[in-house]
C-alpha atoms as a PDB file:
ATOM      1  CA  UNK A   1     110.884 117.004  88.091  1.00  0.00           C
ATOM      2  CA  UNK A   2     108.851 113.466  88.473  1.00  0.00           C
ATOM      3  CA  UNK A   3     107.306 112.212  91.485  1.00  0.00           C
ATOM      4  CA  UNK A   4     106.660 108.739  91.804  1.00  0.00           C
ATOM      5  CA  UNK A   5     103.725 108.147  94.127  1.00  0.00           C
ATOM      6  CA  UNK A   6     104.170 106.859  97.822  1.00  0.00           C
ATOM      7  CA  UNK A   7     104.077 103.199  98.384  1.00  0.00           C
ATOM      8  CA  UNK A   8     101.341 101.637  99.648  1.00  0.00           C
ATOM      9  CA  UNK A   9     100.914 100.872 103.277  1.00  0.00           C
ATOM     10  CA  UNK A  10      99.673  97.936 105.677  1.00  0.00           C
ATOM     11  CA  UNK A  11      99.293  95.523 103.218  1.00  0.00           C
ATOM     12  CA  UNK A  12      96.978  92.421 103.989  1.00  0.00           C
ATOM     13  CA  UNK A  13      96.649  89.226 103.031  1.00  0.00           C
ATOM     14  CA  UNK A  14      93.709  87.052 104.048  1.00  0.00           C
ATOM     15  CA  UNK A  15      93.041  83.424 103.013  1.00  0.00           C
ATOM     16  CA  UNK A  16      89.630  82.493 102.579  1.00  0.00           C
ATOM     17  CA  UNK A  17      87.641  79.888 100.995  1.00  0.00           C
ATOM     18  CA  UNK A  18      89.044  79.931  97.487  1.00  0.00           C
ATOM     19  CA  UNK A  19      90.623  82.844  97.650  1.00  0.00           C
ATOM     20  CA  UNK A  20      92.707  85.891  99.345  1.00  0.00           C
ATOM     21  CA  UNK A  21      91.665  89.113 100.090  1.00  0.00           C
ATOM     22  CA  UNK A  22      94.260  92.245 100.000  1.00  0.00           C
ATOM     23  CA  UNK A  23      93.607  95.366 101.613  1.00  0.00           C
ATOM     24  CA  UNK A  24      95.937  98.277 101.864  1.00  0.00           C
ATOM     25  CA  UNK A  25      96.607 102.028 102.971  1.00  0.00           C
ATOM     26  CA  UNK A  26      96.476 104.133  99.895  1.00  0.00           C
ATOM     27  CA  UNK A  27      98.913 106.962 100.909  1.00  0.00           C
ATOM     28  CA  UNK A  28      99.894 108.330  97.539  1.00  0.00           C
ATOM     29  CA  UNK A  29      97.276 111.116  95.948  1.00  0.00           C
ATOM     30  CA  UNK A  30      99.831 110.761  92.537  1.00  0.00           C
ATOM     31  CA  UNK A  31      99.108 107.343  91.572  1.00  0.00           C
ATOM     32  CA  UNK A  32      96.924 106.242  88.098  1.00  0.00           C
ATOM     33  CA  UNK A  33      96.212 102.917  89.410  1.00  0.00           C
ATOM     34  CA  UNK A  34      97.559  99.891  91.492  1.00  0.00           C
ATOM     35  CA  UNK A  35      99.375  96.628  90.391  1.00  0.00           C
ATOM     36  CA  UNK A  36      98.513  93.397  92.206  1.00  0.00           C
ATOM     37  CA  UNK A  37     101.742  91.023  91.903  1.00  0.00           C
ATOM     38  CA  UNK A  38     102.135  87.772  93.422  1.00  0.00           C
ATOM     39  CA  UNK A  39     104.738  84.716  93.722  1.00  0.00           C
ATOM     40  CA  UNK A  40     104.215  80.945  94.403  1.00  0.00           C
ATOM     41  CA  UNK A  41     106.435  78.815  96.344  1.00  0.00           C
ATOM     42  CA  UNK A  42     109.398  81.731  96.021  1.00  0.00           C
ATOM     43  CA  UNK A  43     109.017  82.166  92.378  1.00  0.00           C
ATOM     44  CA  UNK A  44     109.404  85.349  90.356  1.00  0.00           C
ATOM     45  CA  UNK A  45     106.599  87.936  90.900  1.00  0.00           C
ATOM     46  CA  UNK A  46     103.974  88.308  88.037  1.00  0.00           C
ATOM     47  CA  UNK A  47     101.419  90.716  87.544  1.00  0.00           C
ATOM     48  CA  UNK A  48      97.696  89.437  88.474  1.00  0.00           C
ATOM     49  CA  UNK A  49      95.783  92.468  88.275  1.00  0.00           C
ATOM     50  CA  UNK A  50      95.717  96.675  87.963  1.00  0.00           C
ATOM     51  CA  UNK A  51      93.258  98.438  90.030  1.00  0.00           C
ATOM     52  CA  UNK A  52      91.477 102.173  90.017  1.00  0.00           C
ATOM     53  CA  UNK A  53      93.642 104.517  91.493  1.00  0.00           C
ATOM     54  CA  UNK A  54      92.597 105.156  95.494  1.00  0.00           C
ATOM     55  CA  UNK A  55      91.268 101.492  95.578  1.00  0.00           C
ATOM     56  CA  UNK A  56      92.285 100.010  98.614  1.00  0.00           C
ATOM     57  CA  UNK A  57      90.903  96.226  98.568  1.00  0.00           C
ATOM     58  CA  UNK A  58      91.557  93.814  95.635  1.00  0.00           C
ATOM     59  CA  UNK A  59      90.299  89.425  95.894  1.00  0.00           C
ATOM     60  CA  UNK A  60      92.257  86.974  94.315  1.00  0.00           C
ATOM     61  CA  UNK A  61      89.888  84.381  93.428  1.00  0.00           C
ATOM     62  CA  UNK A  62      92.260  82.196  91.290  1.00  0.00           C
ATOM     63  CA  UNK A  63      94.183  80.345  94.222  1.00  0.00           C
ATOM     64  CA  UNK A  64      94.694  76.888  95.057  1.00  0.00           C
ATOM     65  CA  UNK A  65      94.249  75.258  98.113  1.00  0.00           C
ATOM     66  CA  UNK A  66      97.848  74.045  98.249  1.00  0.00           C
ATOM     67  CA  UNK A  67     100.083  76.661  96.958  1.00  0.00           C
ATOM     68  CA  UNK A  68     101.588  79.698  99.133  1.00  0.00           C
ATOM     69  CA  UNK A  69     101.364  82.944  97.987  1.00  0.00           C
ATOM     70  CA  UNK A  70     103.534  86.110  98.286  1.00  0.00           C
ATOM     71  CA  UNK A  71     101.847  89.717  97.240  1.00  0.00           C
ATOM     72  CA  UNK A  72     103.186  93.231  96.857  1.00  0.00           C
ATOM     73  CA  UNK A  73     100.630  95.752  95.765  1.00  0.00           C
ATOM     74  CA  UNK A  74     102.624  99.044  93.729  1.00  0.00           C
ATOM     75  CA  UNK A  75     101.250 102.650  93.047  1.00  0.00           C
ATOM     76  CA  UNK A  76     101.499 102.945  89.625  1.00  0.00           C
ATOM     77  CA  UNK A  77     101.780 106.794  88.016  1.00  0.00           C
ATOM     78  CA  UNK A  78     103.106 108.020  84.863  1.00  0.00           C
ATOM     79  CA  UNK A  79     106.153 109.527  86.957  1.00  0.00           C
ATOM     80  CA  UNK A  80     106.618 105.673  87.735  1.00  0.00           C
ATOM     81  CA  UNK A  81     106.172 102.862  90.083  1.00  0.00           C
ATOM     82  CA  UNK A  82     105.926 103.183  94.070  1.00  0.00           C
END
């Protein structure tokens, strides 16, 4: 039987200067890694960046002042995704 791990929780997005800053509840003890996605403007979600598994914190530095962003961060396991 597969387990996938446990979503992450509390996901937050804060805009600073030149960039956004994601924090998160890591509530899965399953997962290899996490996967940073985001969206612009509505747009389909693509993949910005994989983190350590039990990170918790992840800055997006490549932002523009303009744009609007949407993030979901996944646990990622060999079972599968969150």
């Amino acid at each position: 039987m597969t387990t996938r791990p446990q979503s992450p929780g509390s996901v937050i997005a804060t805009a600073g200067n030149r960039k956004i800053d994601l924090t998160w509840v890591d509530r899965s003890a399953r997962e290899s890694g996490f996967r940073i996605e985001r969206n612009t403007g509505g747009g389909t979600f693509t993949t910005v960046s994989t983190v350590a598994a039990n990170a918790t914190t992840y800055t997006d530095a490549s932002v523009a002042a303009t744009s609007t962003y949407t993030y979901r961060v996944i646990a990622v396991s060999a079972d599968g995704d969150s």
